[in-house]
Structures are given as structure tokens and as C-alpha cells.
Protein backbone atom coordinates (compact mmCIF):
# COMPACT_ATOMS: atom_id res chain seq x y z
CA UNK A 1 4.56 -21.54 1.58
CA UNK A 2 7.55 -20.49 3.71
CA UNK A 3 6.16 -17.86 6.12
CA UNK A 4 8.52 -16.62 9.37
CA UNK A 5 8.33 -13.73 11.43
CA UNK A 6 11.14 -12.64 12.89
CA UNK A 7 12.11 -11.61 16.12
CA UNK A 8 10.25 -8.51 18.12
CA UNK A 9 11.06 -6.60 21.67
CA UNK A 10 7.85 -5.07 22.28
CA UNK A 11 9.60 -3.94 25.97
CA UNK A 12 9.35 -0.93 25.24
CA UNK A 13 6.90 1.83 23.29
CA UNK A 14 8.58 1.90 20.18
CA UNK A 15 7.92 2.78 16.62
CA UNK A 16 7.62 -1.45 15.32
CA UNK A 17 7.66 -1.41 10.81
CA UNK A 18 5.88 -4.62 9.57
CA UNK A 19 7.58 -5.55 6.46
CA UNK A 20 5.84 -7.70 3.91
CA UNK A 21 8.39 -9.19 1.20
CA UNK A 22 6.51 -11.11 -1.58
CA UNK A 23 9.32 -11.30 -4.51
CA UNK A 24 9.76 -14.07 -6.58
CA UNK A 25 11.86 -15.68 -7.09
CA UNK A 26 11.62 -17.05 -2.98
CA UNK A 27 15.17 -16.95 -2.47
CA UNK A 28 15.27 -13.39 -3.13
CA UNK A 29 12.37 -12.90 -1.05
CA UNK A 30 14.26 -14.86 1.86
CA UNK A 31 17.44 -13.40 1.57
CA UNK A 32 15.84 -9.76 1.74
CA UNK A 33 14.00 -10.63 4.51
CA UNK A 34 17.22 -11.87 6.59
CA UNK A 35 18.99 -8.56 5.20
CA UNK A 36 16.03 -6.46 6.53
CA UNK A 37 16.18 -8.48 9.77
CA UNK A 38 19.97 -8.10 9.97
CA UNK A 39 20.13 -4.24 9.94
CA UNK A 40 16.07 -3.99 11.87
CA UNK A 41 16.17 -6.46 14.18
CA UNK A 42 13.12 -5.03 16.30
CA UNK A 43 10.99 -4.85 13.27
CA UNK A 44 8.46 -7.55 12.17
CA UNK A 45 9.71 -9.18 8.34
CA UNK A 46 7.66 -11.37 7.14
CA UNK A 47 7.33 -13.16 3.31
CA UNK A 48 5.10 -14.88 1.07
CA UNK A 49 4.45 -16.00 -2.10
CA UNK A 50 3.41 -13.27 -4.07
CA UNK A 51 -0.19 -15.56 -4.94
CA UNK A 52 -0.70 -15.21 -1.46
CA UNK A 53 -0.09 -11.36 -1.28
CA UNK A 54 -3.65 -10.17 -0.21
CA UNK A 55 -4.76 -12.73 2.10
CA UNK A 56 -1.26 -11.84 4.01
CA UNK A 57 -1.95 -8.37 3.96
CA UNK A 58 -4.82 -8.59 5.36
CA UNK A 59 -3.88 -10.85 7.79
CA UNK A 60 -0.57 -9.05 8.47
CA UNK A 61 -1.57 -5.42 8.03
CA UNK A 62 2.22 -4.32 7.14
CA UNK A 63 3.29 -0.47 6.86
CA UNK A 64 5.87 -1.26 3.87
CA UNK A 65 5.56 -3.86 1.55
CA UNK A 66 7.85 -5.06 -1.22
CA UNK A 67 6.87 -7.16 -3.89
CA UNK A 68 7.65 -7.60 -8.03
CA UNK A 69 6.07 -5.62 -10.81
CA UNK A 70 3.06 -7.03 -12.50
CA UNK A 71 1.58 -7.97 -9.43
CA UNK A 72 -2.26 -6.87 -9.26
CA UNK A 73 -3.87 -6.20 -6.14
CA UNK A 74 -5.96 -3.39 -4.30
CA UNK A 75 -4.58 -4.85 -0.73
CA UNK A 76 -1.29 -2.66 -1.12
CA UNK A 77 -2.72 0.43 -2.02
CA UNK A 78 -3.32 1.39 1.59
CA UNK A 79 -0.44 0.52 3.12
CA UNK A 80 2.69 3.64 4.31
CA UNK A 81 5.06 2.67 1.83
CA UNK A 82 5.18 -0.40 -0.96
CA UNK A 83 8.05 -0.69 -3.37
CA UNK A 84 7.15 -2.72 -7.06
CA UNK A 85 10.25 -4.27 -7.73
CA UNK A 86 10.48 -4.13 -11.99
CA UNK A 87 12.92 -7.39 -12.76
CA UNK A 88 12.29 -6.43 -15.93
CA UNK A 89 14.54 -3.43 -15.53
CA UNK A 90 17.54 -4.64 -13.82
CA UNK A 91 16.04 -3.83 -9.94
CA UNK A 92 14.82 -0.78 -10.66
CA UNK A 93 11.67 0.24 -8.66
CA UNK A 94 8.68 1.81 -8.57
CA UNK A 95 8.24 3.55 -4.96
CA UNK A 96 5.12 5.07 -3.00
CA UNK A 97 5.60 6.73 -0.10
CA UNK A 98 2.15 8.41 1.61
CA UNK A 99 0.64 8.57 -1.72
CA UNK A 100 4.27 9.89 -3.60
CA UNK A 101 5.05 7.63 -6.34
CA UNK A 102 9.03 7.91 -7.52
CA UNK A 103 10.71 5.61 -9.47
CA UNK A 104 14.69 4.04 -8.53
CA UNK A 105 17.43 3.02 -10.76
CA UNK A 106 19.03 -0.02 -9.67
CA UNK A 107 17.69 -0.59 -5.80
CA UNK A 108 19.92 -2.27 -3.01
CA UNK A 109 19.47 -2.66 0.80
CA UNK A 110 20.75 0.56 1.74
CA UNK A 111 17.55 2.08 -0.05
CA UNK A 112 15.07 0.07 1.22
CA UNK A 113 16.68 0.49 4.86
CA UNK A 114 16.21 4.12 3.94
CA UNK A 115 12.62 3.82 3.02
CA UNK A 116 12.32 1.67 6.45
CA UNK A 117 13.27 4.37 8.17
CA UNK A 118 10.81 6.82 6.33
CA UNK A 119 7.84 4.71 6.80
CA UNK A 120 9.08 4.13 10.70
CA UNK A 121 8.40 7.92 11.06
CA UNK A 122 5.07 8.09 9.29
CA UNK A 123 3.31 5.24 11.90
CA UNK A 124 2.27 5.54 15.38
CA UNK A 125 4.44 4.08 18.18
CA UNK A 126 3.38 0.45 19.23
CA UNK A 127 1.65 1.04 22.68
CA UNK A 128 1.38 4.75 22.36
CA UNK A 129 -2.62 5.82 23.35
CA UNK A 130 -4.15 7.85 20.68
């Protein structure tokens, strides 16, 4: 299994999105994951296999994950925001923010940058005291 985190500047106390990508097939996991990267360089992408999907959630704890329809697995229901990508459907989506499940037509970066920045505002700043 391919597995990289990008990146991080923890300088400074700052709102950090751990991304979990776990599409098949992997190059479309990888090359989301560089895209994410790209335009959020200070968040944390990471991917896997989508077989391995729980134990990295677990280990990983991410506030958005992204992964393809059919998948079945408890792990993501407690996560900010996870997006079911439906390959069946062109890349349409099936989206839950907070609990709010919407569906997408046709889903590109600029969306899921979007939905970045939704779940950034829903999650406690890295090194903020509670």
C-alpha cells in the first residue's frame, strides 16, 4: 500500500483538515491527493487502499474523507465531512456534511476544495486549549 502524508507547518495555531482519500482506482486516489495538496498545502492528505479504510481511520482520525460508493464501513460515519464518490454515475457524489447528506452531479476539485474549506470551519484550531 502506497501511504504519504504530506507536508504540515504546525508554526502556528491554525485550523489543520486531515484528508483521507481511499478511491480506487490508486491513481485517482494519488492524483487527488497531490491536487488537494497543491491548492492546501498546510493540510494533512493522506491515501489508502480503500480495504484498508478503517484501520486508517482509526489510525489517522481525518475530519473529511473521500472514498468510492459501495464501500461499507461504520469508521466514516463520525468523521466532519466524507464524500462517496458513485463511479457508477459519472463522479457524481454522495456528500455529508455534520450529519447533512446532499448529493453532486459531476464533482471536480473546485468542490471538494469547497467542502475543505467547510469542514476547516467546523474543527477546532490545532493547539487551541479547549
Amino acid at each position: 500500500m502506497l501511504r504519504f502524508v504530506f507536508g504540515v507547518s504546525r508554526e502556528r495555531s491554525v485550523r489543520i483538515v486531515r484528508i483521507l482519500v481511499a478511491v480506487k482506482p490508486r491513481v485517482y486516489r494519488e492524483v487527488l491527493a497531490l491536487s488537494l495538496h497543491h491548492y492546501r498545502p498546510d493540510d494533512e492528505v493522506l491515501i489508502s487502499s480503500p480495504e484498508a479504510l478503517d484501520e486508517e481511520m482509526e489510525r489517522f482520525r481525518p475530519h473529511l474523507v473521500v472514498y468510492n460508493e459501495g464501500v461499507t464501513t461504520q469508521a466514516t460515519a463520525s468523521v466532519v465531512c466524507r464524500v462517496e464518490i458513485l463511479f457508477s454515475n459519472g463522479l457524481d457524489a454522495r456528500i455529508s456534511v455534520d450529519g447533512r447528506d446532499t448529493e453532486a452531479k459531476d464533482v471536480g476539485t473546485q468542490d471538494l476544495l469547497a467542502l475543505v474549506d467547510r469542514t476547516e470551519k467546523m474543527i477546532p484550531k490545532e493547539g487551541a486549549v479547549d
